[in-house]
PDB file of N, CA and C in Angstrom:
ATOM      1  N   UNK A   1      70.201 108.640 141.734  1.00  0.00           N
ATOM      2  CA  UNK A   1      70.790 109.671 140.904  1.00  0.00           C
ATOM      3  C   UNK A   1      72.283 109.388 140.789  1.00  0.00           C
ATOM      4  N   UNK A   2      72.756 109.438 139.334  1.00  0.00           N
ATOM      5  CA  UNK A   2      73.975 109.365 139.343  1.00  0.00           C
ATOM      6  C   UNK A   2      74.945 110.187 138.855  1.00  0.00           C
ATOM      7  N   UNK A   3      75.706 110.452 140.093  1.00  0.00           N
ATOM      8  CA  UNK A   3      77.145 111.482 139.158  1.00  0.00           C
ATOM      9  C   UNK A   3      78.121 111.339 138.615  1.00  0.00           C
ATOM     10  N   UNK A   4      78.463 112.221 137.511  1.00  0.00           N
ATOM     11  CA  UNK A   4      79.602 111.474 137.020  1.00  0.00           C
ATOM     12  C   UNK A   4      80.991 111.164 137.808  1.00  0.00           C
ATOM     13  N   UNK A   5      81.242 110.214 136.944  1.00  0.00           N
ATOM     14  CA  UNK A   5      82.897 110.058 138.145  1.00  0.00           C
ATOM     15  C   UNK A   5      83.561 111.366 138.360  1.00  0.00           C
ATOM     16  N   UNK A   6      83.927 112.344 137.867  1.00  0.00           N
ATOM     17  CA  UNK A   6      85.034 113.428 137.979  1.00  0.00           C
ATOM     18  C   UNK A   6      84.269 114.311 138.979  1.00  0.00           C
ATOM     19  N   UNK A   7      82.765 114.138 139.328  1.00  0.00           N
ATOM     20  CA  UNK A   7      83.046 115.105 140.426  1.00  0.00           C
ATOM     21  C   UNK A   7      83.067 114.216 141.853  1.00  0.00           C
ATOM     22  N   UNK A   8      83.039 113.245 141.821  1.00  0.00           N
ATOM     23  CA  UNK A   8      83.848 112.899 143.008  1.00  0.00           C
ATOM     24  C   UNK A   8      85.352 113.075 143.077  1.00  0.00           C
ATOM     25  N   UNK A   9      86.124 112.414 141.999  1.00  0.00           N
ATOM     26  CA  UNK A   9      87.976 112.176 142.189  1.00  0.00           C
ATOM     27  C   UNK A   9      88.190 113.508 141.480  1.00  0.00           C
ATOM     28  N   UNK A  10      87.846 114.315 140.527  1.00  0.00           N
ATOM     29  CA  UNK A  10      88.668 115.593 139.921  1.00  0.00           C
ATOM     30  C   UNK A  10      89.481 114.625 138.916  1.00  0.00           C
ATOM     31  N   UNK A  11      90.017 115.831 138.815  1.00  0.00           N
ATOM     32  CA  UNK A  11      91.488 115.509 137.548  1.00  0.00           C
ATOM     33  C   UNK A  11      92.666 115.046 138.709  1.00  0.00           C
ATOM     34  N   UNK A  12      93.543 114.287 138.238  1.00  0.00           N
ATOM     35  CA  UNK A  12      94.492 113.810 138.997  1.00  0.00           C
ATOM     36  C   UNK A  12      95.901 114.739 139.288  1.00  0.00           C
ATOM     37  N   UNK A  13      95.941 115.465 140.146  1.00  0.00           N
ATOM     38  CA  UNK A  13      97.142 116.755 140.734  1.00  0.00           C
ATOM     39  C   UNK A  13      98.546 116.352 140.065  1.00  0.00           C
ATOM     40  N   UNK A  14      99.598 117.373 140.635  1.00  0.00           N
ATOM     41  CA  UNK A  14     100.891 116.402 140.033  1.00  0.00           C
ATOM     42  C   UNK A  14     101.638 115.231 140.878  1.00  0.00           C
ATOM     43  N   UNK A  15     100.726 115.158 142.876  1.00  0.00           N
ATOM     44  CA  UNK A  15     101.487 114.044 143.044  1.00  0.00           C
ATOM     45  C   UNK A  15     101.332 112.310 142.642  1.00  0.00           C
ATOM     46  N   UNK A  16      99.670 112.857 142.029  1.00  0.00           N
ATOM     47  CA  UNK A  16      99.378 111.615 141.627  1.00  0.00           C
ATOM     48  C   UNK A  16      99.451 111.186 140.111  1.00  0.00           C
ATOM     49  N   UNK A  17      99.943 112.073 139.164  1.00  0.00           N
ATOM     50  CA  UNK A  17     100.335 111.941 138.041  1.00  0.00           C
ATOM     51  C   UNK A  17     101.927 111.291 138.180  1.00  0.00           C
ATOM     52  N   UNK A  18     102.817 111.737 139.001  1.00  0.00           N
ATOM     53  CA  UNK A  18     104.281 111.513 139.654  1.00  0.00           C
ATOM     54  C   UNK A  18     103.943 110.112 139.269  1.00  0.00           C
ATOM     55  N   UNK A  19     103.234 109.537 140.743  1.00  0.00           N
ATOM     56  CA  UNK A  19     103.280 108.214 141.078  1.00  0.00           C
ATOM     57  C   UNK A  19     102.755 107.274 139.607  1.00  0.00           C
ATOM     58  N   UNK A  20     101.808 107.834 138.530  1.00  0.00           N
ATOM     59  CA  UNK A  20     101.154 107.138 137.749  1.00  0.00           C
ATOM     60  C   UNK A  20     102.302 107.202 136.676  1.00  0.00           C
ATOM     61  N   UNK A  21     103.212 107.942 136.524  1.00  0.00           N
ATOM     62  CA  UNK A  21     104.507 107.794 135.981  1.00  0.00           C
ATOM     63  C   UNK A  21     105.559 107.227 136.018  1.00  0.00           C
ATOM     64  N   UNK A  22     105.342 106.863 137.077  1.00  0.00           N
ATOM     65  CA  UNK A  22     106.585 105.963 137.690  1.00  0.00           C
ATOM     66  C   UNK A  22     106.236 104.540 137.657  1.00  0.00           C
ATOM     67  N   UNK A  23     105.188 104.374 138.009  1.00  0.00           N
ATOM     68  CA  UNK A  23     104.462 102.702 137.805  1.00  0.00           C
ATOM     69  C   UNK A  23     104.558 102.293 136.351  1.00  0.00           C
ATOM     70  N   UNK A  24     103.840 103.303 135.360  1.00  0.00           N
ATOM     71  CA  UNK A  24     104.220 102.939 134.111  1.00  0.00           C
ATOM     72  C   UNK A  24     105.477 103.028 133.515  1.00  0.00           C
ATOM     73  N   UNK A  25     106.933 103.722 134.145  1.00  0.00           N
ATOM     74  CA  UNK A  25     108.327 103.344 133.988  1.00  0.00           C
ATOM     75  C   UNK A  25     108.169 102.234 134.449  1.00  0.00           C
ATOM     76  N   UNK A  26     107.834 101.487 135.453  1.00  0.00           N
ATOM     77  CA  UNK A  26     108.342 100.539 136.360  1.00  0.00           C
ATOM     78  C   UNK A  26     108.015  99.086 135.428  1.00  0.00           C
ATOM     79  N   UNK A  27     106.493  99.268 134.687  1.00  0.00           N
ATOM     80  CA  UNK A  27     105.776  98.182 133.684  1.00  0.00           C
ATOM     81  C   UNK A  27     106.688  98.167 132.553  1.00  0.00           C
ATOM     82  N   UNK A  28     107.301  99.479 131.935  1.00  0.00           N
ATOM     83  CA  UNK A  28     107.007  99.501 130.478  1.00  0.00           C
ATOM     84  C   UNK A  28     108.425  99.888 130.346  1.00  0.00           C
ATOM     85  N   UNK A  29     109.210 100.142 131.416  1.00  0.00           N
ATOM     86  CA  UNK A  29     111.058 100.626 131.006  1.00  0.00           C
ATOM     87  C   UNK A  29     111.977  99.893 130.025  1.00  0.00           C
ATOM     88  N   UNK A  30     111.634  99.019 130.041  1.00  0.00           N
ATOM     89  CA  UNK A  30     112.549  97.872 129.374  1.00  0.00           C
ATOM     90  C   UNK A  30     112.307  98.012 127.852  1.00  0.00           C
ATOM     91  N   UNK A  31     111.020  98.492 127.719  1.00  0.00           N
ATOM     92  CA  UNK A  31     110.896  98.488 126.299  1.00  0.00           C
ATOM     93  C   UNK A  31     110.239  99.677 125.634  1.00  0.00           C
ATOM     94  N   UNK A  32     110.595 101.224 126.530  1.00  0.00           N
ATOM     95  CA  UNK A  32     110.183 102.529 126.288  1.00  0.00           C
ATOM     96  C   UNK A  32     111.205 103.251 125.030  1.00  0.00           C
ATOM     97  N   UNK A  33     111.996 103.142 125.097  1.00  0.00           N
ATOM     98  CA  UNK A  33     112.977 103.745 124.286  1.00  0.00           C
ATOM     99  C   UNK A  33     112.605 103.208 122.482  1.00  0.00           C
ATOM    100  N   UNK A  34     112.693 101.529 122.448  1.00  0.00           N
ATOM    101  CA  UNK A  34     111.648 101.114 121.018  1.00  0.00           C
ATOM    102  C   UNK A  34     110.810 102.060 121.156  1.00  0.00           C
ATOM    103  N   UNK A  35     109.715 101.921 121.916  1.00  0.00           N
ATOM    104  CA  UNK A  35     108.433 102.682 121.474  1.00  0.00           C
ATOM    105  C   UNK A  35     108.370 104.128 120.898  1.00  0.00           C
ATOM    106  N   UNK A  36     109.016 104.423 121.752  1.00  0.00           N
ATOM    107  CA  UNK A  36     109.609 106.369 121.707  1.00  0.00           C
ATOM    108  C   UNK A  36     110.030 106.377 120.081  1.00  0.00           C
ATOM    109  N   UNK A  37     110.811 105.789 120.416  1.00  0.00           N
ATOM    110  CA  UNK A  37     111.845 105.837 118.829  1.00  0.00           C
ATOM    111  C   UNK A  37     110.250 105.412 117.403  1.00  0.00           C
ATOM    112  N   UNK A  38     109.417 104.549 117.575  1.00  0.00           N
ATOM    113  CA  UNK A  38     108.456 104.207 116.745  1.00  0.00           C
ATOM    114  C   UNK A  38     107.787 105.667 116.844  1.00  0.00           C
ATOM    115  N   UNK A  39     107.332 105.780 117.817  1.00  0.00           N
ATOM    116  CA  UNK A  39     106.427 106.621 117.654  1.00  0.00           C
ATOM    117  C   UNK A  39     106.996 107.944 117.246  1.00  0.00           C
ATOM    118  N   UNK A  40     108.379 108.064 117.139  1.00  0.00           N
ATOM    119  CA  UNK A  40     109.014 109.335 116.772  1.00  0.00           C
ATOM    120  C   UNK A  40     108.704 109.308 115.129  1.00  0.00           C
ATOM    121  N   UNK A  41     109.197 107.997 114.752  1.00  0.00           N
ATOM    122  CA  UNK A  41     109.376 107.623 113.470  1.00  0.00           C
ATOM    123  C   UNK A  41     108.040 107.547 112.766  1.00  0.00           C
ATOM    124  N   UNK A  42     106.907 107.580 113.530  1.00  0.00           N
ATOM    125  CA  UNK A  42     105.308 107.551 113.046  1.00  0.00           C
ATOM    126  C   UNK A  42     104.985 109.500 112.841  1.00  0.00           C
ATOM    127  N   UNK A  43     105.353 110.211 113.934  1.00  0.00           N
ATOM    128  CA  UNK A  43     105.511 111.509 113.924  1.00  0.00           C
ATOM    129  C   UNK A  43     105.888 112.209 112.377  1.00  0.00           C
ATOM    130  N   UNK A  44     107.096 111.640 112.390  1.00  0.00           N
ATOM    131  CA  UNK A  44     108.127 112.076 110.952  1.00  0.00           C
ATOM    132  C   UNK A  44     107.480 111.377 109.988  1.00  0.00           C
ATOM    133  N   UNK A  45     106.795 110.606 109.497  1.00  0.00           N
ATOM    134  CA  UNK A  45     106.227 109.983 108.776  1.00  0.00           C
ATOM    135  C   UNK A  45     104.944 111.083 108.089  1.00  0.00           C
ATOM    136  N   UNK A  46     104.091 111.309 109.311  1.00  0.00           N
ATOM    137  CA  UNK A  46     103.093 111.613 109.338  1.00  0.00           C
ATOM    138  C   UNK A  46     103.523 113.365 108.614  1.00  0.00           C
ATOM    139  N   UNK A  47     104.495 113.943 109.287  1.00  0.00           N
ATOM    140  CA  UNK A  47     104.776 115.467 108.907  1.00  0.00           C
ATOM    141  C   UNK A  47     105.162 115.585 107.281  1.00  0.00           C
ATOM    142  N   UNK A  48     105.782 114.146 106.569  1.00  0.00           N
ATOM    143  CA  UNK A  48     106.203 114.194 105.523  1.00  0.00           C
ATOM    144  C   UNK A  48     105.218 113.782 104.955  1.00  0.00           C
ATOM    145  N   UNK A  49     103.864 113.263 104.853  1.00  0.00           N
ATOM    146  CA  UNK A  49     102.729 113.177 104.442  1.00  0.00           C
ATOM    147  C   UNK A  49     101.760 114.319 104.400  1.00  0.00           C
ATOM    148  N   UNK A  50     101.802 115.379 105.259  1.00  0.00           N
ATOM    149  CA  UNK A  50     101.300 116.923 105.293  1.00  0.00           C
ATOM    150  C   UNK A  50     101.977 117.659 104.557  1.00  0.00           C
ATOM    151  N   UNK A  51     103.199 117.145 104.585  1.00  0.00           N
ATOM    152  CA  UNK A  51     103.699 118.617 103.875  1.00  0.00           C
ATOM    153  C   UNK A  51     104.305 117.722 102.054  1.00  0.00           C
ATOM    154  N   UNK A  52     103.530 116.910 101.865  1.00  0.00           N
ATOM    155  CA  UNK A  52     103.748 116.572 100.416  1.00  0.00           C
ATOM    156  C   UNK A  52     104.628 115.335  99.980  1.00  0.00           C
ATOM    157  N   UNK A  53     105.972 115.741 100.939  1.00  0.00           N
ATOM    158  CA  UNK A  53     106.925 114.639 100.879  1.00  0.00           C
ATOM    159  C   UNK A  53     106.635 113.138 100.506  1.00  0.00           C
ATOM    160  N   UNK A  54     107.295 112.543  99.691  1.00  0.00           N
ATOM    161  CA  UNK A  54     106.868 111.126  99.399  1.00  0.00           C
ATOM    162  C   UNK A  54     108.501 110.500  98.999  1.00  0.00           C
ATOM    163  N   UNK A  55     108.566 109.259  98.755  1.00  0.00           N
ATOM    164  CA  UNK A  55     109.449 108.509  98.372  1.00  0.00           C
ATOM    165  C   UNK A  55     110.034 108.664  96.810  1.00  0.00           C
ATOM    166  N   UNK A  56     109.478 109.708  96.157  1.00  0.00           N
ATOM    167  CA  UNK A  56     110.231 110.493  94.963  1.00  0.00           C
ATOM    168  C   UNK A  56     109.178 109.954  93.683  1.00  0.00           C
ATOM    169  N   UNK A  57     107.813 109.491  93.935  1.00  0.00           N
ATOM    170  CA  UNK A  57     107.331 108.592  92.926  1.00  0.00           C
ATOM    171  C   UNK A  57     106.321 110.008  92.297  1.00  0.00           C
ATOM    172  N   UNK A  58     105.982 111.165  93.616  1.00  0.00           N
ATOM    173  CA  UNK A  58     105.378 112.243  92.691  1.00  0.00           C
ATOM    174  C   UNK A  58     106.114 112.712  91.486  1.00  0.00           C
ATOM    175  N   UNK A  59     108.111 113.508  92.048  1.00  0.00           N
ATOM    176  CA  UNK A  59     108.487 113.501  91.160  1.00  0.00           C
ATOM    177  C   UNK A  59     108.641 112.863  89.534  1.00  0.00           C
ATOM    178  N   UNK A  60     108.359 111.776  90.086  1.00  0.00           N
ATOM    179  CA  UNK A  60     108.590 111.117  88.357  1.00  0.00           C
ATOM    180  C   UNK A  60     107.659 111.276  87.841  1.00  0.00           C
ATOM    181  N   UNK A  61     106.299 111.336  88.264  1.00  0.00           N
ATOM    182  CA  UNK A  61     104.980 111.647  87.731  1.00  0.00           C
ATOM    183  C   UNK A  61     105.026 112.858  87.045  1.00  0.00           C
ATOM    184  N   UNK A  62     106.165 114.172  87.891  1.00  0.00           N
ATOM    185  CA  UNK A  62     105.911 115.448  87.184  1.00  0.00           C
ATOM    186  C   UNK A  62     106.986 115.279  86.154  1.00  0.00           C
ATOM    187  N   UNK A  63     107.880 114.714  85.956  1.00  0.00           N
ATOM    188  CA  UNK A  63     108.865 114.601  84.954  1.00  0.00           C
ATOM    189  C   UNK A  63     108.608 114.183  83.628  1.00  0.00           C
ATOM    190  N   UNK A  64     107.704 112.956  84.124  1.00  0.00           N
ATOM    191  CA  UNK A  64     106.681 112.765  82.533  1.00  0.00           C
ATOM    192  C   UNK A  64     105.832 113.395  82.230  1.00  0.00           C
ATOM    193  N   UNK A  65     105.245 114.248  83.312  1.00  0.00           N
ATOM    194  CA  UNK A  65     104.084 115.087  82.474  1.00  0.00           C
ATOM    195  C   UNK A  65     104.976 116.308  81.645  1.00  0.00           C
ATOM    196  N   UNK A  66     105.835 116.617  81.908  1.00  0.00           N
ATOM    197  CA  UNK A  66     107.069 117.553  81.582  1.00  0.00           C
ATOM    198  C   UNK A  66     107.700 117.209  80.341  1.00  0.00           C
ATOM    199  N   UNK A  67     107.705 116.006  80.281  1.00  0.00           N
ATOM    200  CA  UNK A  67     108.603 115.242  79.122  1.00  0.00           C
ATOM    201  C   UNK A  67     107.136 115.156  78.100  1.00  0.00           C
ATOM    202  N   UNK A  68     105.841 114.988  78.685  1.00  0.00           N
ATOM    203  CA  UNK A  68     104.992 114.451  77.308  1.00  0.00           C
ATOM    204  C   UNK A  68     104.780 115.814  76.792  1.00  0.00           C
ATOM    205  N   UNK A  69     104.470 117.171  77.137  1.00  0.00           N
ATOM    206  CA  UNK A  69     104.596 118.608  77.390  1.00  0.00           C
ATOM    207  C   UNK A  69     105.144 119.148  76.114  1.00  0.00           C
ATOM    208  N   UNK A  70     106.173 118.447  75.871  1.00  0.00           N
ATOM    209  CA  UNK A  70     107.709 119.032  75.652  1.00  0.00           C
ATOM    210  C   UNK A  70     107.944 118.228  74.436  1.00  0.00           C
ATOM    211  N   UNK A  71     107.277 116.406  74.132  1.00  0.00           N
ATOM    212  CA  UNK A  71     107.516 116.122  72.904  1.00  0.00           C
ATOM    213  C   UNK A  71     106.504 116.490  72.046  1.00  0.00           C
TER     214      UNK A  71
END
């Protein structure tokens, strides 16, 4: 019979989240701040894609439909 892993180990407490934080500073420090900064920049990307925002190419789309409208 087999159990799943989590009821032997549980969820991991905060001293062992600490330590699993610090190992991955210890791997990944040198090049956390790039990442952060990407993934900030993937964030902001993503919010200006929900909320409509684009590189101004809708606008021109509504400007000609405005302009054909209008002649």
């Amino acid at each position: 019979m087999s159990l799943p892993f989590a009821v032997f180990f549980g969820m991991p407490g905060p001293m062992e989240m600490l330590i699993i934080g610090i190992i991955i500073l210890l791997l990944f420090g040198n090049r956390l701040p790039s990442v952060m900064r990407s993934l900030g920049r993937g964030v902001v990307e993503f919010k200006k894609g929900l909320s409509g925002e684009d590189d101004g190419t809708d606008k021109v789309v509504t400007d000609e439909k405005k302009d054909s409208k209008s002649a």
